[in-house]
Protein backbone atom coordinates (compact mmCIF):
# COMPACT_ATOMS: atom_id res chain seq x y z
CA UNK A 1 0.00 0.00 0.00
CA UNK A 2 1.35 3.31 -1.11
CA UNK A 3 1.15 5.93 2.43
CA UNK A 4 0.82 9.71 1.16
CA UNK A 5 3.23 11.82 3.51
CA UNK A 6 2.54 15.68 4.07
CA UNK A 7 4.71 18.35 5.93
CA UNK A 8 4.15 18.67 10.02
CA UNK A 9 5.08 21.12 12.64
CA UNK A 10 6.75 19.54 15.47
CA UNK A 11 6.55 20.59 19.22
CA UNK A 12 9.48 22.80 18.79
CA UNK A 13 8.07 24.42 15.67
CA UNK A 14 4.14 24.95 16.91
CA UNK A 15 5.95 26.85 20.20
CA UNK A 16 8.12 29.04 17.78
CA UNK A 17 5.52 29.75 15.75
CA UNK A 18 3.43 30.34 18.62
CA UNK A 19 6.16 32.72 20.54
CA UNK A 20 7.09 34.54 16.80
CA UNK A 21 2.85 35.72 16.06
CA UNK A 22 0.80 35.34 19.41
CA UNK A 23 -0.46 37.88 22.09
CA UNK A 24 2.57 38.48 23.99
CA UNK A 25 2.24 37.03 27.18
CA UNK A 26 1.24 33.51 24.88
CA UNK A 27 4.44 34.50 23.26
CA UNK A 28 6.41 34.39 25.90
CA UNK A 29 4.94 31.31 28.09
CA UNK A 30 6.33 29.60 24.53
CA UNK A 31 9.45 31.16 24.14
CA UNK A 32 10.24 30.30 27.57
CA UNK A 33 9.26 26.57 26.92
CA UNK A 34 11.00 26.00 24.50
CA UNK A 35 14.36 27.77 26.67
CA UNK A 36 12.94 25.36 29.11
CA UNK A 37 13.56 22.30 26.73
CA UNK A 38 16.52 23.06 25.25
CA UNK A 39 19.84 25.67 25.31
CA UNK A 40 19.84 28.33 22.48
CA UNK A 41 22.36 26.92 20.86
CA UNK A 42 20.58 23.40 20.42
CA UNK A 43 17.39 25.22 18.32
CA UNK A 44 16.22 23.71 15.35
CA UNK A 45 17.03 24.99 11.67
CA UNK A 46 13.30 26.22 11.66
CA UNK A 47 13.23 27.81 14.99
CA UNK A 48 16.39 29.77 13.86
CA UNK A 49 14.82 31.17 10.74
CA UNK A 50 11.96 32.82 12.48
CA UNK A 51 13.88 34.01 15.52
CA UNK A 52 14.21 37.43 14.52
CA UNK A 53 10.19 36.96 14.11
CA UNK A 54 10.00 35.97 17.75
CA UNK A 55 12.46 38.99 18.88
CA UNK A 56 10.25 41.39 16.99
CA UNK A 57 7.01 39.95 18.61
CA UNK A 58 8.72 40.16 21.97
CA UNK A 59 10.68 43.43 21.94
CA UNK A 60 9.12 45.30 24.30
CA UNK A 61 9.49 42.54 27.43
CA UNK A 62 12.97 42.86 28.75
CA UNK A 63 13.40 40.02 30.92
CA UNK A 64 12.94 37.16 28.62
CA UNK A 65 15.23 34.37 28.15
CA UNK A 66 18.37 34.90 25.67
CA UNK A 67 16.97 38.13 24.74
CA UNK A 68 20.35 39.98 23.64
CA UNK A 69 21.01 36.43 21.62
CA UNK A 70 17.69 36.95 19.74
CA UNK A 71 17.93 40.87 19.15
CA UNK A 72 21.77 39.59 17.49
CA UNK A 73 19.29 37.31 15.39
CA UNK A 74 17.12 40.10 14.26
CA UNK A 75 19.93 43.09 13.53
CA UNK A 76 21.74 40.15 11.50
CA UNK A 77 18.29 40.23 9.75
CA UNK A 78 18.16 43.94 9.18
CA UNK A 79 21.83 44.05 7.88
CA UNK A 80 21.52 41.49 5.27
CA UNK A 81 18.17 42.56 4.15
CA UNK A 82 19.02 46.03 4.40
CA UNK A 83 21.83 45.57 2.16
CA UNK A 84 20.46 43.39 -0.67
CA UNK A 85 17.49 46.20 -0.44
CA UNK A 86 20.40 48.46 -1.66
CA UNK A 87 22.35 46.20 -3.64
CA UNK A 88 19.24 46.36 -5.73
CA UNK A 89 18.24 50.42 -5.52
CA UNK A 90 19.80 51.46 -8.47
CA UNK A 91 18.92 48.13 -10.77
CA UNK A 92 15.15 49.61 -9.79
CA UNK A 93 15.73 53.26 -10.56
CA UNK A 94 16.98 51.96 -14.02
CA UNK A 95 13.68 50.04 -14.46
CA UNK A 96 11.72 52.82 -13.33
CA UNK A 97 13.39 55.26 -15.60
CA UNK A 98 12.95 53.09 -18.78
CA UNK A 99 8.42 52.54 -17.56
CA UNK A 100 9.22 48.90 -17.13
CA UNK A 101 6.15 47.55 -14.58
CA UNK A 102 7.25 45.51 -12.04
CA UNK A 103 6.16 44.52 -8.24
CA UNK A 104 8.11 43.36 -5.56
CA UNK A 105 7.00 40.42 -3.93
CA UNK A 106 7.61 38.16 -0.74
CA UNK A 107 9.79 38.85 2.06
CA UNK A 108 11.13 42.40 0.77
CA UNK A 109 7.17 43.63 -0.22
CA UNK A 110 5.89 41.96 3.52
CA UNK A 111 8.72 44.00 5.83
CA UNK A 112 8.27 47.12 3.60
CA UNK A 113 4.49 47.43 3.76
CA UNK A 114 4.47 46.53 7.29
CA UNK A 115 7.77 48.62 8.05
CA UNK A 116 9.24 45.90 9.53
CA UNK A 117 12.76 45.28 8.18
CA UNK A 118 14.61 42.68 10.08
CA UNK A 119 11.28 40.62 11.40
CA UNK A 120 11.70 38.23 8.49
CA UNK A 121 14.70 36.43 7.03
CA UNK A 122 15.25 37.18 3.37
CA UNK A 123 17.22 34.42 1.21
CA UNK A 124 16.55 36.73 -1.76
CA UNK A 125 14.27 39.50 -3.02
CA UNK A 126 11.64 38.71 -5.67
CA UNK A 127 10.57 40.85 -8.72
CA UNK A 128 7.85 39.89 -10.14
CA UNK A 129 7.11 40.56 -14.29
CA UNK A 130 5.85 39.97 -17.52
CA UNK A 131 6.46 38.28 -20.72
CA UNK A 132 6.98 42.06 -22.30
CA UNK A 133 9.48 42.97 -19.71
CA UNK A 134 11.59 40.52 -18.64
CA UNK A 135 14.05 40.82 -21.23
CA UNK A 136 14.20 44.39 -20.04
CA UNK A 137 14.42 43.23 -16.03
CA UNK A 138 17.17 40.95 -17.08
CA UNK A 139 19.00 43.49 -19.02
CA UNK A 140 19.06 45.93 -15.87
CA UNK A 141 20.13 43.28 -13.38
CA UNK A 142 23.21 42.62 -15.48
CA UNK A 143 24.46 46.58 -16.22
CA UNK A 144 24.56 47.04 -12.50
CA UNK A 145 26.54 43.60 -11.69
CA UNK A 146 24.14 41.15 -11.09
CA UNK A 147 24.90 37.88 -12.79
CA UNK A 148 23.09 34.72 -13.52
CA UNK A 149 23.41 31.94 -11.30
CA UNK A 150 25.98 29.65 -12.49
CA UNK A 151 23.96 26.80 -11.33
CA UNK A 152 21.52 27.91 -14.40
CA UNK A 153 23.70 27.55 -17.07
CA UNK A 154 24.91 25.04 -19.24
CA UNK A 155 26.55 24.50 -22.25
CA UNK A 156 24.36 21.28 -23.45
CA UNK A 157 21.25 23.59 -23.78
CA UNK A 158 20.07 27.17 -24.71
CA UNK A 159 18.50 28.60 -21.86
CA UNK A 160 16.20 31.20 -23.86
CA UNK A 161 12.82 31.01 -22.56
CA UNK A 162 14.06 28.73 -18.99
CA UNK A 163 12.18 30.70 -17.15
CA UNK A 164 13.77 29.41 -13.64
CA UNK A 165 17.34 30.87 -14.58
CA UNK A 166 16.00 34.38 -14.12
CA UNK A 167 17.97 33.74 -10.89
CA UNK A 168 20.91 36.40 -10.42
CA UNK A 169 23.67 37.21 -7.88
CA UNK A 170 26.12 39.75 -6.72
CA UNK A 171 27.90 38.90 -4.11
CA UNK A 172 25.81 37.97 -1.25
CA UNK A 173 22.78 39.22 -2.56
CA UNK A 174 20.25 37.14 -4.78
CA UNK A 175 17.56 38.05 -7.05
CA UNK A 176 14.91 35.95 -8.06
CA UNK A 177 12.68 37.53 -10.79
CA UNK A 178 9.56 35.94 -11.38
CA UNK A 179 7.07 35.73 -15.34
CA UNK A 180 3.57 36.49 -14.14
CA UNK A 181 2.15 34.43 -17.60
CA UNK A 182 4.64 30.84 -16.38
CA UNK A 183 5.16 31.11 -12.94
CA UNK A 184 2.80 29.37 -10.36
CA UNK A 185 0.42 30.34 -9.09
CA UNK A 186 0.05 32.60 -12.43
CA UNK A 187 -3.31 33.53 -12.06
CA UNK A 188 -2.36 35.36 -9.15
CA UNK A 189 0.79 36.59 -10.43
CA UNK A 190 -1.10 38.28 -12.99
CA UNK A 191 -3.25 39.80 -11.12
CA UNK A 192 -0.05 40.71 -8.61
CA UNK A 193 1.03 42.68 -11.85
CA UNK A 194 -1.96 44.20 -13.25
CA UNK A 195 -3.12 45.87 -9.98
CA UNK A 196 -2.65 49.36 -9.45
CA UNK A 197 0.87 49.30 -7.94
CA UNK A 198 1.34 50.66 -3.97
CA UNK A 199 4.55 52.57 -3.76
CA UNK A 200 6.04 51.94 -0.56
CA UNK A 201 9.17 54.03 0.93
CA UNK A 202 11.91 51.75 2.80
CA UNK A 203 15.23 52.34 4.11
CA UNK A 204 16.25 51.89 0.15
CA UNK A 205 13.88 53.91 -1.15
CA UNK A 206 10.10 53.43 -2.84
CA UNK A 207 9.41 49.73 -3.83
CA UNK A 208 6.85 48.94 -6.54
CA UNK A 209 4.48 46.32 -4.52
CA UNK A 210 1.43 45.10 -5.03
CA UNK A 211 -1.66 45.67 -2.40
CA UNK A 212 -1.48 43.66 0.88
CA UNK A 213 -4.47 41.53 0.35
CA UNK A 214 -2.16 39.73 -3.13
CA UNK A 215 1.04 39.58 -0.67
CA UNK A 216 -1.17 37.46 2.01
CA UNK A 217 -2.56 35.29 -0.79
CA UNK A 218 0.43 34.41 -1.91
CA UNK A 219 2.12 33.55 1.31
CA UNK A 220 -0.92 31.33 1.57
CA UNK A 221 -0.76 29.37 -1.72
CA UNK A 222 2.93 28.60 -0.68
CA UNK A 223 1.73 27.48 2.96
CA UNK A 224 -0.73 25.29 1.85
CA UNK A 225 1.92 23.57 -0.51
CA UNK A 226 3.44 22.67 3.13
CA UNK A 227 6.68 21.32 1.55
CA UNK A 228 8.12 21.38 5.17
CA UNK A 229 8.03 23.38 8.32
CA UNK A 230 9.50 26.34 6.92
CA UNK A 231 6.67 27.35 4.29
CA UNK A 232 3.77 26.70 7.06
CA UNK A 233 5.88 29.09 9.21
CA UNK A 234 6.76 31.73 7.11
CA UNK A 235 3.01 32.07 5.87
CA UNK A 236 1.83 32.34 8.91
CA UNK A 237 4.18 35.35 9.76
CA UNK A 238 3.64 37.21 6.63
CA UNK A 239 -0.10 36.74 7.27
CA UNK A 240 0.06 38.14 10.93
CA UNK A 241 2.32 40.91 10.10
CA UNK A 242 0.17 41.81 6.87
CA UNK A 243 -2.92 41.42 8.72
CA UNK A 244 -3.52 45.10 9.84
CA UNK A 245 -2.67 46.16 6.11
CA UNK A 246 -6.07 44.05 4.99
CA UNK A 247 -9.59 44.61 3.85
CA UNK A 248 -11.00 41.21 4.25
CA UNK A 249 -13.57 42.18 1.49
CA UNK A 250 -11.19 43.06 -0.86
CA UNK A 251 -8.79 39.47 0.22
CA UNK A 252 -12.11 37.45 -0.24
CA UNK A 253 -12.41 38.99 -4.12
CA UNK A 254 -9.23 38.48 -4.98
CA UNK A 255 -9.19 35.35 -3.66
CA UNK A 256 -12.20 33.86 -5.49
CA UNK A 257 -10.85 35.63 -8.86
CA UNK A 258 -7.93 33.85 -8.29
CA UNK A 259 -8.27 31.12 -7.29
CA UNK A 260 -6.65 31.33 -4.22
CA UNK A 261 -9.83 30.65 -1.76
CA UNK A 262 -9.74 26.95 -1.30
CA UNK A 263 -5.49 27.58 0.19
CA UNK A 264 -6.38 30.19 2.19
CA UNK A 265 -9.26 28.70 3.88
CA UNK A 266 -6.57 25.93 4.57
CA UNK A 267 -4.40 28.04 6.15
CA UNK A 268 -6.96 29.60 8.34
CA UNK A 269 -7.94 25.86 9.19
CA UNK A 270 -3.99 25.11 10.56
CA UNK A 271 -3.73 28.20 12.20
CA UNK A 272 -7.06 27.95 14.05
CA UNK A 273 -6.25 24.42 14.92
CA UNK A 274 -3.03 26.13 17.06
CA UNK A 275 -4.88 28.72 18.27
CA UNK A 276 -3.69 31.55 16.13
CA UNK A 277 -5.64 34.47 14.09
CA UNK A 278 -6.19 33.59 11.10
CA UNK A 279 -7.52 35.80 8.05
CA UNK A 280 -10.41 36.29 9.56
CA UNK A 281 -12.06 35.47 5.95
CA UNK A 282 -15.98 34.09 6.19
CA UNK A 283 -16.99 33.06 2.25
CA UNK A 284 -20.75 32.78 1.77
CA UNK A 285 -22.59 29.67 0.63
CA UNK A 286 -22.58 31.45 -2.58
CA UNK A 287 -19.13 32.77 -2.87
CA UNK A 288 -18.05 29.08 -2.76
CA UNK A 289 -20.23 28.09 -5.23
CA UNK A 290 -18.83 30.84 -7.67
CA UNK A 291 -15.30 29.73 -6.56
CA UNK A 292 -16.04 26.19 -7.71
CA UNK A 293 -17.42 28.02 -10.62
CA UNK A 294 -14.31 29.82 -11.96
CA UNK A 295 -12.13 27.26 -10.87
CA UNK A 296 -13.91 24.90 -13.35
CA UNK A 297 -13.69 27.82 -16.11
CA UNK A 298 -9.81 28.32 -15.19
CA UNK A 299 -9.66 24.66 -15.98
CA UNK A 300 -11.41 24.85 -19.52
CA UNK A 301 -9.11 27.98 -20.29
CA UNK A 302 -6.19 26.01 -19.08
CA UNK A 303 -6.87 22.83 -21.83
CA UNK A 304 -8.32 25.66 -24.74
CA UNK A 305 -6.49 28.26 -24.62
CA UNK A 306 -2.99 27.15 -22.65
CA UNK A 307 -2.22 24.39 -25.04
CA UNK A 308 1.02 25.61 -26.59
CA UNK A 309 2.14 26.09 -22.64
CA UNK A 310 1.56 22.38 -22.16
CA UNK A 311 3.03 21.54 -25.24
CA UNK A 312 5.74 23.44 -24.68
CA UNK A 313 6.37 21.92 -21.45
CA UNK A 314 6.12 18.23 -23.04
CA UNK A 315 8.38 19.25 -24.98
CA UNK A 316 10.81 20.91 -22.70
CA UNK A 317 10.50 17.44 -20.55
CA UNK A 318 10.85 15.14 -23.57
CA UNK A 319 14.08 12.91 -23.42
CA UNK A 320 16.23 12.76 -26.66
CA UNK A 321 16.24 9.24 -29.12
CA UNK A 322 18.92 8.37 -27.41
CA UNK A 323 18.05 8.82 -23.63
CA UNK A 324 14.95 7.20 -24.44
CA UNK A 325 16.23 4.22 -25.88
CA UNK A 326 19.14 3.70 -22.65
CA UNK A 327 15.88 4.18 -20.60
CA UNK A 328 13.83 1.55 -22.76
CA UNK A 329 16.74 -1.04 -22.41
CA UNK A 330 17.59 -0.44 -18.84
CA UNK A 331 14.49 1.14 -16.80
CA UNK A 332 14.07 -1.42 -13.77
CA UNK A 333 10.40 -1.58 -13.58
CA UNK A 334 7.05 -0.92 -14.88
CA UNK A 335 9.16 0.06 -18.09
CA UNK A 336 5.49 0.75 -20.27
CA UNK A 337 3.85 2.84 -17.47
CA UNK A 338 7.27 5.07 -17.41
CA UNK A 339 8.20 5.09 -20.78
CA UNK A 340 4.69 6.76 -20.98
CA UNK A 341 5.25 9.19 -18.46
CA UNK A 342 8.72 10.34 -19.98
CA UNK A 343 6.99 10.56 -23.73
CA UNK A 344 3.97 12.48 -22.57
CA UNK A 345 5.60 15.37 -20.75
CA UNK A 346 5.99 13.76 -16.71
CA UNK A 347 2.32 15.23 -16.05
CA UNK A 348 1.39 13.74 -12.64
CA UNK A 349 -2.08 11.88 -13.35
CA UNK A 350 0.11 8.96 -15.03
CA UNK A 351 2.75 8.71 -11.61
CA UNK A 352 -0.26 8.79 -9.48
CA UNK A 353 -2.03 6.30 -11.02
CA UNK A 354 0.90 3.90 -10.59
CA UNK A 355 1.39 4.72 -7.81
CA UNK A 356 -2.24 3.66 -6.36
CA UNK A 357 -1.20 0.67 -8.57
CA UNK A 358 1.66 -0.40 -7.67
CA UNK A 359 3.16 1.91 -5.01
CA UNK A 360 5.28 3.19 -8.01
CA UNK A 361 6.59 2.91 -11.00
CA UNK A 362 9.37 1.03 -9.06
CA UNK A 363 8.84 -2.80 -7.74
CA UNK A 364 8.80 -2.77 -4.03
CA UNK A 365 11.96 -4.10 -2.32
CA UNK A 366 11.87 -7.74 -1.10
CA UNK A 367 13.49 -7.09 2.12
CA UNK A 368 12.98 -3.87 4.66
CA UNK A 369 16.18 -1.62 5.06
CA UNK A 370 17.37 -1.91 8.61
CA UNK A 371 19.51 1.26 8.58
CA UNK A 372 18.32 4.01 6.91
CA UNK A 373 20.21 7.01 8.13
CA UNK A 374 22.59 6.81 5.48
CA UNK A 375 22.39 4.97 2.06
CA UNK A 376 23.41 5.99 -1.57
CA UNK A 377 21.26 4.20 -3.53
CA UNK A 378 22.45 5.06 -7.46
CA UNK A 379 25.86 4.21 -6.20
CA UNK A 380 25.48 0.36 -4.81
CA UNK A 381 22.61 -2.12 -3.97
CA UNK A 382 20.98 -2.12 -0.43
CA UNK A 383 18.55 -4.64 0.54
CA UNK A 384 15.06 -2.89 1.14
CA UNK A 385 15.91 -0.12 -1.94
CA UNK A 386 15.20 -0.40 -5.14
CA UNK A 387 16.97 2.61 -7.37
CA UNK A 388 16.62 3.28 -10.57
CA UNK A 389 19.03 2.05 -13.07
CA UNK A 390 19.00 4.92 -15.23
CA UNK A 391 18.74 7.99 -13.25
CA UNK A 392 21.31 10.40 -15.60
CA UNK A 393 19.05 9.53 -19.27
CA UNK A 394 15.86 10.00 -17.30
CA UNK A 395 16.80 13.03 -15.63
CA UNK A 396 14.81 11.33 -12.42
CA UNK A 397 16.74 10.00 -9.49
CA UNK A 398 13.88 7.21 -8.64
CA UNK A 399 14.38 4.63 -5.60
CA UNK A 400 11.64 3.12 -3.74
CA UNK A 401 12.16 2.23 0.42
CA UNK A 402 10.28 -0.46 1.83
CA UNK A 403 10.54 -0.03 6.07
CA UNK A 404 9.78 -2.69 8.88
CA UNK A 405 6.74 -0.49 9.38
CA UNK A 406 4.97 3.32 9.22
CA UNK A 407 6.74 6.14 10.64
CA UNK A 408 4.60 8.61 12.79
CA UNK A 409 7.24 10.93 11.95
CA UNK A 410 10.45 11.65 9.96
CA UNK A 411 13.28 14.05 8.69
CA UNK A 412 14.44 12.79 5.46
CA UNK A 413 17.46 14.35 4.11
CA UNK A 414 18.95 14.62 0.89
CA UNK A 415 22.90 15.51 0.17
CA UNK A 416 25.44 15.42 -2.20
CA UNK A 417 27.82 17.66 -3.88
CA UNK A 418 26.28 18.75 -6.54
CA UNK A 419 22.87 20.36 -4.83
CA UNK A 420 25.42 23.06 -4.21
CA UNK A 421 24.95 24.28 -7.31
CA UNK A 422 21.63 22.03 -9.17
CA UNK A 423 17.94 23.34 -7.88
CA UNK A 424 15.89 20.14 -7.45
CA UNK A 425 12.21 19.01 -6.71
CA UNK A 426 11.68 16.17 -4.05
CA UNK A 427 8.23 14.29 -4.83
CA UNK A 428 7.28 11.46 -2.81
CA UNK A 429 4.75 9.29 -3.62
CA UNK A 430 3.74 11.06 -7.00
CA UNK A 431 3.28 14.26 -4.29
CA UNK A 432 5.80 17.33 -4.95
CA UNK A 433 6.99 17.66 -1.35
CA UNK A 434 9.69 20.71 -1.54
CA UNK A 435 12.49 22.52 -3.60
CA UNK A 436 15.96 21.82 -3.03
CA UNK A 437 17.43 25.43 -3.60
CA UNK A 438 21.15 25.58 -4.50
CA UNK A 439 23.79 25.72 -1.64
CA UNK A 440 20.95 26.10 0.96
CA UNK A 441 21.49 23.54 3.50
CA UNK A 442 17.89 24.25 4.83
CA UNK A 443 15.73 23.28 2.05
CA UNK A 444 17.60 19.54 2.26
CA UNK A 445 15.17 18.17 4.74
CA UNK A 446 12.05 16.99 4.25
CA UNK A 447 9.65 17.06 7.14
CA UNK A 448 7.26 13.72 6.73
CA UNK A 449 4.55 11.87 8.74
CA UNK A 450 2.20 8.97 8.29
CA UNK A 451 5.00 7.27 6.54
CA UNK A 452 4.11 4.06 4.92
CA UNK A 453 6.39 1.00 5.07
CA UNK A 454 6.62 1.47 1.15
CA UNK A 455 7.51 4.74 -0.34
CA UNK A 456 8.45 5.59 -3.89
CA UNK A 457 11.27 8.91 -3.83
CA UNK A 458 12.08 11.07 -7.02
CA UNK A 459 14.61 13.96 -7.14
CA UNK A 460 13.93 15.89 -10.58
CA UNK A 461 15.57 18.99 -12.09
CA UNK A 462 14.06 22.60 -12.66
CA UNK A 463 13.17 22.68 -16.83
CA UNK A 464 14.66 23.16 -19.14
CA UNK A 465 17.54 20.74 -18.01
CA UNK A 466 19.60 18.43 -19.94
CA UNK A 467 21.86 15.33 -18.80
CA UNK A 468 24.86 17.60 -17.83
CA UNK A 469 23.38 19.53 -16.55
CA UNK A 470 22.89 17.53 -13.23
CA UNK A 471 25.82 15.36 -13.60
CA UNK A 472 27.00 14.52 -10.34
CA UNK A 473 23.74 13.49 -8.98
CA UNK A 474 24.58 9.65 -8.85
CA UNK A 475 26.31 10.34 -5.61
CA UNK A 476 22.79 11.80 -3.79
CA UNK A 477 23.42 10.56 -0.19
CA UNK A 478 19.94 9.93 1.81
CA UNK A 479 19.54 9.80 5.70
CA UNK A 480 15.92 9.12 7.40
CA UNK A 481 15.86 10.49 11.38
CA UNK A 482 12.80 9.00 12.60
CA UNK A 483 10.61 10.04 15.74
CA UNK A 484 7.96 9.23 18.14
């Protein structure tokens, strides 16, 4: 039986969470048990990313434990973000000059609005575009310095129209610029972009962002993906520091146009099951009937009027004659089934079908793997793993783990040289579970639970992608921590 596994917030995380966006005196009751539990020093990755969060909420009580430790946590913030802010001033004054429309989005939009610089860690700062203008974006980004992650590029492909290498850097500070028309959730993007713009002042001058109400959808579409503890986190900050900044009639709107509704109410559902605020968003029998509505009409567009996008992305997907035929010969499993998935653009209704088939497109192991806190499974034979035997032609790193028995909970983690500089998506189970992001040692762990005995894994790259480009991968080294 194939076990469907979904990202959970451990003790440690619920009291961060808790201390970073409650009332203050729940704040600090779980600051302090968590200080209770454990030294400062022994935090987890996730408690660490929203401490300056949880300094922020807790500022103005000056007795709490390791407070000067967490203030260090949240000027570290405002320094780096402060200074990738201006890194990027003059690349937006060039835009601006030349009528280019643009929004910032994400962390850099959230502080500014809110006027909160240093609350949230910032791994980058997002610019969000169009079609029209991202040639122009680009262009800017490079006259003032800002180069193209190397990771990106590769000399087995072009990388015209790859929209995920609009990725830039200049020394430590990263740029992520996003295509409203290709990048999910587009629908929202678009309407992120064709909103009258809000022109917000910060410490490096007026930022193009769009209203509040888009900002705290957005955090919500990537909370609900709940790829880990870190997305379910981070939405809930943005949401509470946003919240003030919202018209709930206005988020309801642009949440049924969007078709954003069903992941906010979802998010609103976690946060009320901790006892947090949530949106405070109350749809109407009818407003969920015209959601369903649209959403069914986004879906007709989608097939009509989309269909060069998804044959583009077939095609982008597609394995060469070759490739094909090493994965024909060699493919270690049901070789039909996958052969169809390759051919037919990797779309998930065929993996998730064979998965409720089979467990995978992988046979199940014939044994259970006693040890798995450290196995590298495209590099020699374990008993309870199956790998794929042609990972580099496929372009998917496949194994399938059969355990003695389901896992409450689990931290799977995923290394190897070369995911310093390859982006990667983890799917388990058919299910995409999280982004491996270059050289970022936190998006290597997978938070699971409900773990079945048999579980079908798949690393995959970022499209367009070809077979050097991820070379190196063969070594991927995989560790499961299990808990209670």
């Amino acid at each position: 039986m194939a076990y469907r596994s979904s990202a959970h917030l451990g003790l440690e995380e619920q009291d961060a969470l808790l201390a970073a966006v409650a009332p203050s005196q729940e704040a600090e009751s779980r600051w302090r048990a968590i200080m209770d539990r454990m030294a400062f020093d022994e935090v987890n990755a996730n408690t660490q990313r929203v401490m300056p969060a949880i300094f922020h909420n807790l500022r103005n009580i000056v007795d709490v434990p390791e407070r000067d430790r967490m203030r260090g946590a949240f000027k570290h913030s405002w320094s780096k973000n402060t200074r990738m802010l201006y890194d990027l001033r003059p690349v937006l004054q060039t835009i601006d000059d030349t009528g280019v429309d643009y929004r910032i989005i994400k962390g850099a939009a959230v502080q500014t609005v809110c006027g909160s610089i240093g609350a949230r860690v910032m791994g980058d700062i997002d610019i969000l575009t169009n079609l029209a203008n991202i040639d122009a974006v680009a262009g800017s980004l490079l006259e003032h310095g800002f180069r193209r992650s190397a990771h990106l590029e590769c000399s087995g492909h072009s990388d015209t129209g790859h929209f995920d290498a609009w990725n830039f850097n200049k020394d430590e500070t990263h740029i992520d610029v996003h295509v409203a028309e290709v990048k999910y959730p587009s629908p929202l993007l678009q309407r992120m972009i064709s909103t009258l713009q809000m022109r917000v002042k910060g410490p490096a001058g007026a930022l193009a962002v769009p209203p509040a109400e888009l900002l705290v959808l957005h955090a919500a579409v990537h909370g609900d993906l709940s790829s880990g503890p870190t997305d379910l986190m981070q939405a809930a900050l943005d949401l509470s520091l946003l919240r003030a900044s919202v018209n709930r009639d206005r988020l309801l709107s642009y949440a049924i146009e969007t078709g954003s509704l069903d992941a906010l109410r979802r998010l609103d559902a976690t946060l009320e099951s901790l006892g947090l605020n949530t949106s405070g968003v109350r749809p109407s029998h009818g407003q969920l009937a015209v959601e369903r509505v649209m959403a069914r009409r986004r879906r007709v567009v989608a097939l009509t009027t989309e269909s060069s996008s998804v044959a583009r992305r077939v095609a982008d997907r597609r394995r060469n004659p070759d490739a094909k035929n090493r994965i024909r010969s060699g493919f270690n499993g049901h070789r039909s089934a996958y052969m169809t998935w390759i051919q037919w653009g990797r779309f998930a209704a065929t993996e998730r079908a064979a998965v409720r088939l089979w467990g995978g497109f992988l046979e199940e192991p014939g044994e259970t793997l006693r040890d798995p806190k450290s196995v590298t499974p495209f590099l020699q034979g374990y008993s309870g793993i199956t790998a794929s035997a042609v990972p580099g032609p496929s372009l998917d790193w496949r194994f399938r783990v059969r355990l003695d028995a389901p896992i409450g909970r689990g931290d799977l983690r995923f290394d190897s040289p070369a995911l310093d500089r390859l982006d990667a998506f983890v799917f388990i189970n058919g299910i995409p579970r999280t982004r491996i992001v270059a050289g970022d040692l936190t998006t290597r762990t997978v938070g699971i639970q409900d773990m079945g005995p048999s579980m079908e894994i798949s690393l995959r790259p970022l499209w367009n992608a070809c077979e050097r480009c991820y070379s190196g991968l063969d070594d991927l080294e995989i560790s499961l921590e299990t808990g209670s």
